[in-house]
PDB file of N, CA and C in Angstrom:
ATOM      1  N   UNK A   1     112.610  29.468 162.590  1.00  0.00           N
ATOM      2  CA  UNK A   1     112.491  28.026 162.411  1.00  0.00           C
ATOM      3  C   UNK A   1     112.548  27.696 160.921  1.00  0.00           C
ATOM      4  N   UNK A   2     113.133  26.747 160.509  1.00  0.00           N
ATOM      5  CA  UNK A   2     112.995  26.393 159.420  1.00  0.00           C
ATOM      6  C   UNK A   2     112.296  25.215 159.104  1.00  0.00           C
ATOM      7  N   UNK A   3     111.674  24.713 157.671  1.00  0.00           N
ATOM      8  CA  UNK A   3     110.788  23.845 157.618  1.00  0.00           C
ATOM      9  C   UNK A   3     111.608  23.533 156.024  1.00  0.00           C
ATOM     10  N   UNK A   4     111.913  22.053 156.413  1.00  0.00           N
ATOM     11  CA  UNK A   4     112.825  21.368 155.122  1.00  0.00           C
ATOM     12  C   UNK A   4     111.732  20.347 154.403  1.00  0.00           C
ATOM     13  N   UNK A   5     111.682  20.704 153.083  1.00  0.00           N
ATOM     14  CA  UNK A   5     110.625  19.588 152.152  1.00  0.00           C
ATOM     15  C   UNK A   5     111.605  18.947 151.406  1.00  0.00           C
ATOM     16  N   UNK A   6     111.651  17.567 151.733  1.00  0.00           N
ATOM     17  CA  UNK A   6     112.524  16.850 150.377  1.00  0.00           C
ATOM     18  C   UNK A   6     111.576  16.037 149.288  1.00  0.00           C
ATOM     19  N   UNK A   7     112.145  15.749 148.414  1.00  0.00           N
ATOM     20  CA  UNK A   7     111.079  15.530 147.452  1.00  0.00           C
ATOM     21  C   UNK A   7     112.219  14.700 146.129  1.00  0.00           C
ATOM     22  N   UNK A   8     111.753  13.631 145.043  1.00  0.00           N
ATOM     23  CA  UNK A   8     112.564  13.702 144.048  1.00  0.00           C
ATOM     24  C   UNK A   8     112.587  11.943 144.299  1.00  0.00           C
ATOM     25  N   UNK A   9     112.082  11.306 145.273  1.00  0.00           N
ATOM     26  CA  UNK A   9     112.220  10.086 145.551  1.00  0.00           C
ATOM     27  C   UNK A   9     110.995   9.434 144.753  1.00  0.00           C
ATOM     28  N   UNK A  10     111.472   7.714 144.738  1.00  0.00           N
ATOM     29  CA  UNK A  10     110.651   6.713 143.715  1.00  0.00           C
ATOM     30  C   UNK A  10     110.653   5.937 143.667  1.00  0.00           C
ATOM     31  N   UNK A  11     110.089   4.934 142.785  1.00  0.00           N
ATOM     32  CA  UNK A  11     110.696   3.480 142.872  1.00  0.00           C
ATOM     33  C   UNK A  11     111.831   3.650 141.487  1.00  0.00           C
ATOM     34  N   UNK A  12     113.093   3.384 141.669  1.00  0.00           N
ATOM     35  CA  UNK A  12     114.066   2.665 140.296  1.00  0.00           C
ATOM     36  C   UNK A  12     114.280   1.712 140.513  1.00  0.00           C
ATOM     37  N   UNK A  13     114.736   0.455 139.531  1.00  0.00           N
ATOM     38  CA  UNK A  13     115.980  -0.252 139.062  1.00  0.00           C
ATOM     39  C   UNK A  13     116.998  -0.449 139.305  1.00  0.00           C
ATOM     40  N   UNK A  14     117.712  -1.238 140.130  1.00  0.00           N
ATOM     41  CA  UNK A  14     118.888  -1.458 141.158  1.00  0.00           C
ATOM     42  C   UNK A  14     119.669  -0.953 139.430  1.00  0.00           C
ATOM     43  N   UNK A  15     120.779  -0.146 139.752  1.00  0.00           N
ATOM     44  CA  UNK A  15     122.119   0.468 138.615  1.00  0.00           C
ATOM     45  C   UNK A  15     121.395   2.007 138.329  1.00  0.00           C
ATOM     46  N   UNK A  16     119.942   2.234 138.643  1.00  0.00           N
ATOM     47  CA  UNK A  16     119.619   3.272 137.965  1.00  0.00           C
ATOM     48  C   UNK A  16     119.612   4.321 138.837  1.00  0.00           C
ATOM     49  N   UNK A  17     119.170   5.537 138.581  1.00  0.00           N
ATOM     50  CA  UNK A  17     119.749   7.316 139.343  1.00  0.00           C
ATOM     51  C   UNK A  17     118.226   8.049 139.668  1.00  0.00           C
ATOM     52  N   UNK A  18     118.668   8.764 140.680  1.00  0.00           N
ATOM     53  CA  UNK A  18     117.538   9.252 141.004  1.00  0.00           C
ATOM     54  C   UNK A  18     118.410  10.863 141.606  1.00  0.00           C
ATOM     55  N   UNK A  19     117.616  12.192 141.203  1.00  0.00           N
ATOM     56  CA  UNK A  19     118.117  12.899 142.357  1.00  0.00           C
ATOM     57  C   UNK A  19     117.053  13.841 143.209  1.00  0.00           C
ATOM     58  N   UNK A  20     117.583  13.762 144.296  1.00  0.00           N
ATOM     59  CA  UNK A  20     116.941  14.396 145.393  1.00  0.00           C
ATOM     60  C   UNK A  20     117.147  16.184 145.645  1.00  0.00           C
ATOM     61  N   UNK A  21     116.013  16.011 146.143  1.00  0.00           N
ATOM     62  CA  UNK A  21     115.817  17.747 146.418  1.00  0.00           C
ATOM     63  C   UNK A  21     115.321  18.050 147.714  1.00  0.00           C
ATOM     64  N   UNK A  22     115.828  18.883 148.325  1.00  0.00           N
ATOM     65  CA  UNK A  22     115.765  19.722 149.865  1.00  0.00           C
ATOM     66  C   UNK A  22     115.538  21.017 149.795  1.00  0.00           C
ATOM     67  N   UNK A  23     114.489  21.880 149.955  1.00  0.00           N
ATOM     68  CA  UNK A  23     113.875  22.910 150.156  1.00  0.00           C
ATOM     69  C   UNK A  23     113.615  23.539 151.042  1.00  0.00           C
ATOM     70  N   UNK A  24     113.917  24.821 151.803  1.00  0.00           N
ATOM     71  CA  UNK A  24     113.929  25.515 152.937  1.00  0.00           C
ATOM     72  C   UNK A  24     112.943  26.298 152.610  1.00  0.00           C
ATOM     73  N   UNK A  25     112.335  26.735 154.109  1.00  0.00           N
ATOM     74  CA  UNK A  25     111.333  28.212 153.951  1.00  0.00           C
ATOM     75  C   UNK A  25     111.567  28.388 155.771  1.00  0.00           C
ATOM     76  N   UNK A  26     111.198  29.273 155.790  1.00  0.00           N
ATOM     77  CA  UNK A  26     111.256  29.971 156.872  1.00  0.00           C
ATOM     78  C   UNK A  26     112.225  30.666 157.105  1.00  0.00           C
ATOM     79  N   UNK A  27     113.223  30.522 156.914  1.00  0.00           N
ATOM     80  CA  UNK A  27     115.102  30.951 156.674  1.00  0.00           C
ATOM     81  C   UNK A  27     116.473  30.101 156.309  1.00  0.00           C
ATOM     82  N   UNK A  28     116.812  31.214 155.765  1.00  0.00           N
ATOM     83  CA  UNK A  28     118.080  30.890 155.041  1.00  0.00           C
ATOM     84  C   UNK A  28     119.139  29.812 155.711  1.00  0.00           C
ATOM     85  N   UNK A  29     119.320  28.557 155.256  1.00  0.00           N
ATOM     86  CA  UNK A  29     119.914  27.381 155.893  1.00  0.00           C
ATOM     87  C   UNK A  29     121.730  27.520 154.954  1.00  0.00           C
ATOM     88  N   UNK A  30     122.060  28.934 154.542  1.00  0.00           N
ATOM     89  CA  UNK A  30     123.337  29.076 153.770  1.00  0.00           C
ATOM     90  C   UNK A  30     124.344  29.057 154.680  1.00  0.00           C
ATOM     91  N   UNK A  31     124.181  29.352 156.443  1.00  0.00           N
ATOM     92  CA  UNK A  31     125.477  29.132 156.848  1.00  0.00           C
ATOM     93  C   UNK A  31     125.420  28.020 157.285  1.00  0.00           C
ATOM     94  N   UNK A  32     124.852  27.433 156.921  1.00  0.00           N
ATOM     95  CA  UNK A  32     125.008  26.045 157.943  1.00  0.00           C
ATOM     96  C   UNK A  32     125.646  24.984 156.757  1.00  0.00           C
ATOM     97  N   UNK A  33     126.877  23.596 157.361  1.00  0.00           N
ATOM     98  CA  UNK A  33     126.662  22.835 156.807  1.00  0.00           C
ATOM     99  C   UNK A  33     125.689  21.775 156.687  1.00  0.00           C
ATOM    100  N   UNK A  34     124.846  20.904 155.694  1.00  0.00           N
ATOM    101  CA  UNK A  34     124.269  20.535 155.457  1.00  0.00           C
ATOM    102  C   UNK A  34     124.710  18.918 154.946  1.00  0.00           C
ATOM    103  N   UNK A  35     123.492  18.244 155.555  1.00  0.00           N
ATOM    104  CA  UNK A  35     123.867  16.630 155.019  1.00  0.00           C
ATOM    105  C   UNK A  35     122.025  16.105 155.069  1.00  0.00           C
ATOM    106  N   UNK A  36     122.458  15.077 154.265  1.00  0.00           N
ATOM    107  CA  UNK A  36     121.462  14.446 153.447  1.00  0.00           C
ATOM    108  C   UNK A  36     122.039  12.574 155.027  1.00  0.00           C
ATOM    109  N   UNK A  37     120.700  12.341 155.408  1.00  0.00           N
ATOM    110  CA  UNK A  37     120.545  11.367 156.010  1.00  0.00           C
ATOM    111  C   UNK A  37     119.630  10.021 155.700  1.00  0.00           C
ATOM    112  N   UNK A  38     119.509   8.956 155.872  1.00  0.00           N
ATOM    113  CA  UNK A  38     118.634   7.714 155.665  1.00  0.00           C
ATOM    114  C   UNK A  38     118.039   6.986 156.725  1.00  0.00           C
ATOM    115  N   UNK A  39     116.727   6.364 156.587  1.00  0.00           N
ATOM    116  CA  UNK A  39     116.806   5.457 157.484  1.00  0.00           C
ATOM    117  C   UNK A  39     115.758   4.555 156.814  1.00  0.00           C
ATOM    118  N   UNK A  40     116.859   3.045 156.511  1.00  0.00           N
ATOM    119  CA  UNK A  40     115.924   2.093 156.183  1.00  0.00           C
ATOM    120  C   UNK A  40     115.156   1.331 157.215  1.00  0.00           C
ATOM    121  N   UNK A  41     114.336   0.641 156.821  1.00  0.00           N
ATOM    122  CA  UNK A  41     113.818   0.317 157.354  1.00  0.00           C
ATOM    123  C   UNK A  41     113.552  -0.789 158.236  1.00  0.00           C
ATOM    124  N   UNK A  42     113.418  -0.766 159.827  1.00  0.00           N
ATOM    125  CA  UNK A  42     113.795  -1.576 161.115  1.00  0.00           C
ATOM    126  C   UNK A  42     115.134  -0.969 161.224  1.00  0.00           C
ATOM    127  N   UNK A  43     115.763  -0.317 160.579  1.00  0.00           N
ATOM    128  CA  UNK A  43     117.162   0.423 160.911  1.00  0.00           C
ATOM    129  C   UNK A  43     117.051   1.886 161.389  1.00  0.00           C
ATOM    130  N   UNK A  44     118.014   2.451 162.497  1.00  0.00           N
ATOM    131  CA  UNK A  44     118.509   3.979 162.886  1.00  0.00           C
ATOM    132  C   UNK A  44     118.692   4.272 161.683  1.00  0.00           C
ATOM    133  N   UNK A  45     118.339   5.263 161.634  1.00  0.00           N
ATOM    134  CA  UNK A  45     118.518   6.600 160.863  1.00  0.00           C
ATOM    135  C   UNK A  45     120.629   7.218 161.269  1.00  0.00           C
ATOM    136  N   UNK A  46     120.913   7.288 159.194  1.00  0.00           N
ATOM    137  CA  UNK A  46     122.352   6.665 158.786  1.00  0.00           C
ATOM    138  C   UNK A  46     122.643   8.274 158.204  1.00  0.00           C
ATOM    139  N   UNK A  47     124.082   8.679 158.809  1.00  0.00           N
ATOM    140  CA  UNK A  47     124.693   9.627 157.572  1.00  0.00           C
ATOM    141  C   UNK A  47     125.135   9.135 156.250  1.00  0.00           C
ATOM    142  N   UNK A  48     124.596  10.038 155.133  1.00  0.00           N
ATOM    143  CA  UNK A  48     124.620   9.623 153.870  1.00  0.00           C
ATOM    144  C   UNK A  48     125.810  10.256 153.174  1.00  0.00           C
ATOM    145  N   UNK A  49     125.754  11.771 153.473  1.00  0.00           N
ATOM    146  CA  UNK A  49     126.480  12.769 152.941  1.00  0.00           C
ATOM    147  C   UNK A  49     126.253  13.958 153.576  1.00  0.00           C
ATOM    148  N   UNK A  50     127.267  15.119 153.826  1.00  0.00           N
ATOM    149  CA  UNK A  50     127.399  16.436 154.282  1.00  0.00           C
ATOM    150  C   UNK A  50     128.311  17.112 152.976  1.00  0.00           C
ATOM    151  N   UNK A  51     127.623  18.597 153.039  1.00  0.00           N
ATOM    152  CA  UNK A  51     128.823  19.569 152.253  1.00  0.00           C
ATOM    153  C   UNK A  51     128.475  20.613 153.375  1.00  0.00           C
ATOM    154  N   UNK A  52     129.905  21.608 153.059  1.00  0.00           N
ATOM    155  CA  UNK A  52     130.266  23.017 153.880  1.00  0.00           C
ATOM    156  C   UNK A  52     129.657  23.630 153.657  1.00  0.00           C
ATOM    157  N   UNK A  53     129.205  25.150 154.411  1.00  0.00           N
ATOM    158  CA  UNK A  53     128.531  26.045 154.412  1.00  0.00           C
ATOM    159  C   UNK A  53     129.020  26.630 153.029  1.00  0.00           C
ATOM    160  N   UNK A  54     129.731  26.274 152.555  1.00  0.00           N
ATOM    161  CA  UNK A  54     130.346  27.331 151.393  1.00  0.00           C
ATOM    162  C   UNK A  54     130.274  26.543 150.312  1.00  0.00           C
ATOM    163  N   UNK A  55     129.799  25.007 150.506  1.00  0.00           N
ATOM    164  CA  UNK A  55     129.938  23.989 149.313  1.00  0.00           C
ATOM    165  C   UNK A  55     131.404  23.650 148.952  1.00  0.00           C
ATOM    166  N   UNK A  56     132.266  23.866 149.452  1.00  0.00           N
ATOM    167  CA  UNK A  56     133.485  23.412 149.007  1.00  0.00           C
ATOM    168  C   UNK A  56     133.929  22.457 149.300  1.00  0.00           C
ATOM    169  N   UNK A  57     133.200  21.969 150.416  1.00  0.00           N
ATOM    170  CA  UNK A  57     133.895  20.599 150.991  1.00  0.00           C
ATOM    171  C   UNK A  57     132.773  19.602 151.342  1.00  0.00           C
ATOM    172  N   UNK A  58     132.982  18.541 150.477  1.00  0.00           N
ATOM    173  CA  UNK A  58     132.009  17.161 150.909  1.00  0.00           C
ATOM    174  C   UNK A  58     132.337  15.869 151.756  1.00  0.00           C
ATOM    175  N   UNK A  59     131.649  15.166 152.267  1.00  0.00           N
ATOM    176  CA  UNK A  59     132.316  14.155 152.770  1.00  0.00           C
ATOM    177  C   UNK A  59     130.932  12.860 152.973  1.00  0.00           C
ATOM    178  N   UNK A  60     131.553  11.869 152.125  1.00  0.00           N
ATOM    179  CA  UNK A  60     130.235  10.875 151.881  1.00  0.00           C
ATOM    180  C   UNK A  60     130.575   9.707 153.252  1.00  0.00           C
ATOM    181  N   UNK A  61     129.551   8.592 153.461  1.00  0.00           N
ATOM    182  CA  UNK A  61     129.655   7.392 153.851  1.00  0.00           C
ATOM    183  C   UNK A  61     130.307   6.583 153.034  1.00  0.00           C
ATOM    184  N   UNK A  62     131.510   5.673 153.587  1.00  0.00           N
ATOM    185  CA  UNK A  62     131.586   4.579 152.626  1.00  0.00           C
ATOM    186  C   UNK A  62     130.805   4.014 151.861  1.00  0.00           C
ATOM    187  N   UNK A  63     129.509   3.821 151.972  1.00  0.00           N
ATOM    188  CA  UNK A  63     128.404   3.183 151.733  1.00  0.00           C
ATOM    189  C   UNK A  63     128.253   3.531 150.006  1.00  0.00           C
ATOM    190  N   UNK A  64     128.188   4.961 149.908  1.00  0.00           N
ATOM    191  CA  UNK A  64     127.443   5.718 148.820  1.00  0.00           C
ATOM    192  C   UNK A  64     129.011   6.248 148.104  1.00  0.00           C
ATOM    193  N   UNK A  65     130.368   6.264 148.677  1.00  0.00           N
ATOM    194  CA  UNK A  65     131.110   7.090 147.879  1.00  0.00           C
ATOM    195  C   UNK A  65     131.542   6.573 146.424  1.00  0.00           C
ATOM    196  N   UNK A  66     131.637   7.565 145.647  1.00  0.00           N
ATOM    197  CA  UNK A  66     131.581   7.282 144.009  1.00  0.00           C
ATOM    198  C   UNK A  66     129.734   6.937 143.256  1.00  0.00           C
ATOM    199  N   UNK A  67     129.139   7.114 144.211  1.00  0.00           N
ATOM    200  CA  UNK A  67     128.086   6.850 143.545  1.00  0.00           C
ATOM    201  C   UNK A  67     127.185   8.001 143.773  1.00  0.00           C
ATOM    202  N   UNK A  68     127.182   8.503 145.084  1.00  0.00           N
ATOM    203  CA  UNK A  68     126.147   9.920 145.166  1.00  0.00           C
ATOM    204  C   UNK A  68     126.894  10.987 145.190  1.00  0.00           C
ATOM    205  N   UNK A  69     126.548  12.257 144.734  1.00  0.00           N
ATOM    206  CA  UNK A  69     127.197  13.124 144.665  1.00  0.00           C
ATOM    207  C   UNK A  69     126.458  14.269 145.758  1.00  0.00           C
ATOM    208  N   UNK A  70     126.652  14.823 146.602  1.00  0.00           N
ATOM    209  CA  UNK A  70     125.539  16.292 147.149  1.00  0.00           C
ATOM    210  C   UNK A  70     126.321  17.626 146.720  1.00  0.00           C
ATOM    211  N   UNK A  71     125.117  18.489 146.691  1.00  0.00           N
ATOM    212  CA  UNK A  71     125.591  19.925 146.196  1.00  0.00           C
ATOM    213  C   UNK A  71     124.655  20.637 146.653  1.00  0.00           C
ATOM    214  N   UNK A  72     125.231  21.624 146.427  1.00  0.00           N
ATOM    215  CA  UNK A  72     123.702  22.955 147.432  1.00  0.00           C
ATOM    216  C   UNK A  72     123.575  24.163 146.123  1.00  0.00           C
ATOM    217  N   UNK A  73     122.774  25.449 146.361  1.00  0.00           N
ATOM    218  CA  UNK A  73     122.577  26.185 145.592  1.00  0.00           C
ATOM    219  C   UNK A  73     121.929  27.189 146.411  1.00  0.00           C
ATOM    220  N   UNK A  74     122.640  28.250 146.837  1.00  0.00           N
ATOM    221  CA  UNK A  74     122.223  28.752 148.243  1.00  0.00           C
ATOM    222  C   UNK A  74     121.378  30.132 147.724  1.00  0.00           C
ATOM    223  N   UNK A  75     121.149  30.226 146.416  1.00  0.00           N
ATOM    224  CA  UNK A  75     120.410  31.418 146.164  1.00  0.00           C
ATOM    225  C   UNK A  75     119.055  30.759 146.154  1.00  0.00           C
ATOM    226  N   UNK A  76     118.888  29.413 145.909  1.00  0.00           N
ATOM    227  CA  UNK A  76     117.727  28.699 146.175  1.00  0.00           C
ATOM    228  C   UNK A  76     117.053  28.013 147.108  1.00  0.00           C
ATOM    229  N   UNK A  77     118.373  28.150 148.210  1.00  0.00           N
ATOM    230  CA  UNK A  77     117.744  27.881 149.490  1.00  0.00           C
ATOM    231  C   UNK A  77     117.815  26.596 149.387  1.00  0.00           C
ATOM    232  N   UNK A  78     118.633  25.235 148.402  1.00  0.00           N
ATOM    233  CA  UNK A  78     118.216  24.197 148.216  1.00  0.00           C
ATOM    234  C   UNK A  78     119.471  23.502 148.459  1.00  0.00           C
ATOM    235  N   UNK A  79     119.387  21.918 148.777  1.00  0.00           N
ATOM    236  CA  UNK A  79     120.532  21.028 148.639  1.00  0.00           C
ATOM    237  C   UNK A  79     119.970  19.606 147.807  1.00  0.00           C
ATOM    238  N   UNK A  80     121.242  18.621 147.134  1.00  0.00           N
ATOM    239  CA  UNK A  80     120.854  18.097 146.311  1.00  0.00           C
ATOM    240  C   UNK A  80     121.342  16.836 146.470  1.00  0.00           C
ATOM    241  N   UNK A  81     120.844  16.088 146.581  1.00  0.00           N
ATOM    242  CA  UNK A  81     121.651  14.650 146.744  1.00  0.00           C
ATOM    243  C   UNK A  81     121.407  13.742 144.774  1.00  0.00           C
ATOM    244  N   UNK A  82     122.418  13.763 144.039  1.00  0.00           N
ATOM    245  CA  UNK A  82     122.511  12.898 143.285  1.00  0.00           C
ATOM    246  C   UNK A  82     123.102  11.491 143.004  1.00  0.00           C
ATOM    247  N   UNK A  83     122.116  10.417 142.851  1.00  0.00           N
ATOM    248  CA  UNK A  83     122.221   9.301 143.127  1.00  0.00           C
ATOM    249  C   UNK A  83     122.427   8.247 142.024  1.00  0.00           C
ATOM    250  N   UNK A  84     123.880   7.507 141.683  1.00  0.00           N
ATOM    251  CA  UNK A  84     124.139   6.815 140.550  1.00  0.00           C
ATOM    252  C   UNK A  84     123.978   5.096 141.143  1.00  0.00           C
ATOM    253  N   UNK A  85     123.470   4.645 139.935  1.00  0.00           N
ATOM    254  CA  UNK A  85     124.312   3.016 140.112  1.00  0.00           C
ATOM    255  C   UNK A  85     123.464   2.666 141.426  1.00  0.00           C
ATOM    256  N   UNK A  86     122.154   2.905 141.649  1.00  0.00           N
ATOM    257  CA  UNK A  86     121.720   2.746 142.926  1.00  0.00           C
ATOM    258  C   UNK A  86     121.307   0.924 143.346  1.00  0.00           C
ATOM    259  N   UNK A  87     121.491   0.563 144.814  1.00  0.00           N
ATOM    260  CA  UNK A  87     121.645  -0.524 144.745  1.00  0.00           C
ATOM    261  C   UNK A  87     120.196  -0.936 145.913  1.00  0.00           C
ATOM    262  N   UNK A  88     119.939  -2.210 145.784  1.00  0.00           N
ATOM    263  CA  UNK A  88     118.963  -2.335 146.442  1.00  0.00           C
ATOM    264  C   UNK A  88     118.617  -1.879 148.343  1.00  0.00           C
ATOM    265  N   UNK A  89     120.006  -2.068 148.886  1.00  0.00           N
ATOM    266  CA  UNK A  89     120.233  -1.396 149.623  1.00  0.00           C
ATOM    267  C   UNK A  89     120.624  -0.116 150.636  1.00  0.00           C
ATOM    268  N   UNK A  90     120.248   0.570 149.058  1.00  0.00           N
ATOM    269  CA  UNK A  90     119.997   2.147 149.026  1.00  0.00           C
ATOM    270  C   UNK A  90     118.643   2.278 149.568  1.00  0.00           C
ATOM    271  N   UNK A  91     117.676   1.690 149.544  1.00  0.00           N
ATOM    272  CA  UNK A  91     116.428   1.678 149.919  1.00  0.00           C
ATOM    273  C   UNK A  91     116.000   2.216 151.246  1.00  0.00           C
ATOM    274  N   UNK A  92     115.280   3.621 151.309  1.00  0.00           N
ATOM    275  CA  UNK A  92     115.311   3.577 152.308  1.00  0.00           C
ATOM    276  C   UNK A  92     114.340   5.262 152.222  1.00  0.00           C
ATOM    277  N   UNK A  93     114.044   6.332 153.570  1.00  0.00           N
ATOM    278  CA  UNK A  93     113.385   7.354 153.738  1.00  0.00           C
ATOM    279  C   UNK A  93     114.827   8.223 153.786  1.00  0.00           C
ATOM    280  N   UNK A  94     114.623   8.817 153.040  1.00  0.00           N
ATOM    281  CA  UNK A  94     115.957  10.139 152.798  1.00  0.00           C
ATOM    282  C   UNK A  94     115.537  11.371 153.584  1.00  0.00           C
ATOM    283  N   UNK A  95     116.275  11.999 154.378  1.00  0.00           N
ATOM    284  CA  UNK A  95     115.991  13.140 154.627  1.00  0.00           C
ATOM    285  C   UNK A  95     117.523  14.145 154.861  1.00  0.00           C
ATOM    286  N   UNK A  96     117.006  15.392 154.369  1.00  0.00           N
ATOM    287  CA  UNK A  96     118.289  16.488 154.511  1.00  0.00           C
ATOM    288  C   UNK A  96     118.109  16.881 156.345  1.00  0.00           C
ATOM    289  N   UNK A  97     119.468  17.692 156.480  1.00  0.00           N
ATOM    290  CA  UNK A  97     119.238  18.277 157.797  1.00  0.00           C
ATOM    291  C   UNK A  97     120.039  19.597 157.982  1.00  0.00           C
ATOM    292  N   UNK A  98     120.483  20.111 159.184  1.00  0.00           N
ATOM    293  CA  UNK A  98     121.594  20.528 159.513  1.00  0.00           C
ATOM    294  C   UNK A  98     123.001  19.794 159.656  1.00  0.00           C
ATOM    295  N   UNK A  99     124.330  19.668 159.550  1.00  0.00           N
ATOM    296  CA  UNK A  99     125.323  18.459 159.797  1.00  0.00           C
ATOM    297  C   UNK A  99     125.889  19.643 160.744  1.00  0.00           C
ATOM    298  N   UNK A 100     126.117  19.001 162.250  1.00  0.00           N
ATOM    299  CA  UNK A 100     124.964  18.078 162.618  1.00  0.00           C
ATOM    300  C   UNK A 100     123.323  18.618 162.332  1.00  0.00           C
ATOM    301  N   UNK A 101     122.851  17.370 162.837  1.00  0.00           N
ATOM    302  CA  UNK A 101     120.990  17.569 162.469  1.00  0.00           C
ATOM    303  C   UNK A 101     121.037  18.113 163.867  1.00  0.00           C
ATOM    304  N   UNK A 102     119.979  19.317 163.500  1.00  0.00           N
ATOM    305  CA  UNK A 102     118.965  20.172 164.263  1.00  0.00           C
ATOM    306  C   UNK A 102     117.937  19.705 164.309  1.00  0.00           C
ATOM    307  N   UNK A 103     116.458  20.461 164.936  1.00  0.00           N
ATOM    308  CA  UNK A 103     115.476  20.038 165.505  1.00  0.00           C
ATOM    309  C   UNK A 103     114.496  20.375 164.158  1.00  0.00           C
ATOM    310  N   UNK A 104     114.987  19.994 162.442  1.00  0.00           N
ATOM    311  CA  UNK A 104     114.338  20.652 161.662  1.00  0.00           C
ATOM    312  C   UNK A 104     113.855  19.508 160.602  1.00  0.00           C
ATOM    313  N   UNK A 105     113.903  18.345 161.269  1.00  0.00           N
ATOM    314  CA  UNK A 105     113.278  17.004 160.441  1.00  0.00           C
ATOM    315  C   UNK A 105     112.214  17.407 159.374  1.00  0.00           C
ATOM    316  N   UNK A 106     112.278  16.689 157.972  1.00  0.00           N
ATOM    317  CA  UNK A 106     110.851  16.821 157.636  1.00  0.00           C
ATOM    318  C   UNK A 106     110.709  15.714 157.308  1.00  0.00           C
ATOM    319  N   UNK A 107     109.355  15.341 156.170  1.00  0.00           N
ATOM    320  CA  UNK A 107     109.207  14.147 156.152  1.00  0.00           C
ATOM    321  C   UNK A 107     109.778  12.815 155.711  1.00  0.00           C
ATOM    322  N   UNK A 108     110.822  13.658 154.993  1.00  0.00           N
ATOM    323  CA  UNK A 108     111.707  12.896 154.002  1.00  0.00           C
ATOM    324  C   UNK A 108     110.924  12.389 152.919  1.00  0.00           C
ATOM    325  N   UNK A 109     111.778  11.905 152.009  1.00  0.00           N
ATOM    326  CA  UNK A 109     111.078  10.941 150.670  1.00  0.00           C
ATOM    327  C   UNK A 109     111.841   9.700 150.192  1.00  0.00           C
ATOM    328  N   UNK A 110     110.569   8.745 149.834  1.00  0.00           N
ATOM    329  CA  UNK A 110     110.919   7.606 149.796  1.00  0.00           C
ATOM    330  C   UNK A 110     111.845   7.473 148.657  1.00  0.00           C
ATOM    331  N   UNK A 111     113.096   6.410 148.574  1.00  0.00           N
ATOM    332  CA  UNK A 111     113.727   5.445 147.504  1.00  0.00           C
ATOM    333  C   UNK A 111     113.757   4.216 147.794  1.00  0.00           C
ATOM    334  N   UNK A 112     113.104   3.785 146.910  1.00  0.00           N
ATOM    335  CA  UNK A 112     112.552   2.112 146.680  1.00  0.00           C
ATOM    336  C   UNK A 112     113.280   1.795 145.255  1.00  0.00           C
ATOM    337  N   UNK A 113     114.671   0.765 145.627  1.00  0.00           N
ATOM    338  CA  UNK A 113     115.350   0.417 144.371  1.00  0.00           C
ATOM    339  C   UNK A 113     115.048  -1.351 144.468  1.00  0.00           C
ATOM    340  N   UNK A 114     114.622  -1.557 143.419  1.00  0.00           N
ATOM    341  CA  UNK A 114     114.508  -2.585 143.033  1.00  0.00           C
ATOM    342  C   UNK A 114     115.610  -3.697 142.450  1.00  0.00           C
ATOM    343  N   UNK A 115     115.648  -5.070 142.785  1.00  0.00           N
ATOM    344  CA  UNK A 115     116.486  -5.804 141.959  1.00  0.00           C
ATOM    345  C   UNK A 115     116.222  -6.493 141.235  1.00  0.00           C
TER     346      UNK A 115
END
C-alpha cells in the first residue's frame, strides 16, 4: 500500500507561484504514471496534470497549460507540481495520485490564491 503526503500549499497573490510536493512511503510509485488532481470547492474533484512512468511525457488541463509545470524524481519517491501566474481560480485542495487514481488518496494541501 502506499501512503501519498502532499505538502507545499498556502495562501499567494493571484500572478504569484507556489510549488507542490508528493511523497510516497510504503512503495515505490516509479512505475506508475502519476498526476496531480484538484477539487475546489462545492466542485468534483478535476485533472490538473499527469507525467509517464518514465517522466517523458506530460499532459496538462487546458485550465493550467503554460502555467504549471509537473515533474517527478523517482530516486525520491516524489512528484512535483510547479505553479506560475496563479489565478484566483486555481484555488482549491490539491492532491497527487496514480493516473488513473488508485485507492491511495491523501490529504492533499490547500492553495488559497488571492485577488
Amino acid at each position: 500500500q502506499v501512503q501519498l503526503v502532499e505538502s507545499g500549499g498556502g495562501l499567494v497573490q493571484a500572478g504569484g507561484s507556489l510549488r507542490l510536493s508528493c511523497s510516497a512511503s510504503g512503495r515505490t510509485f516509479s512505475t506508475y504514471a502519476m498526476g496531480w488532481f484538484r477539487q475546489a470547492p462545492g466542485k468534483e474533484r478535476e485533472f490538473v496534470a499527469t507525467i509517464s512512468w518514465s517522466g517523458g511525457s506530460t499532459i496538462y488541463a487546458d485550465s493550467v497549460k503554460g502555467r504549471f509545470t509537473i515533474s517527478r524524481d523517482k530516486a525520491k519517491n516524489s512528484v512535483y507540481l510547479q505553479m506560475n501566474s496563479l489565478k484566483p481560480e486555481d484555488t482549491a485542495v490539491y492532491y497527487c495520485n496514480a493516473d488513473p487514481p488508485l485507492n491511495w488518496w491523501g490529504k492533499g494541501t490547500l492553495v488559497h490564491v488571492s485577488s
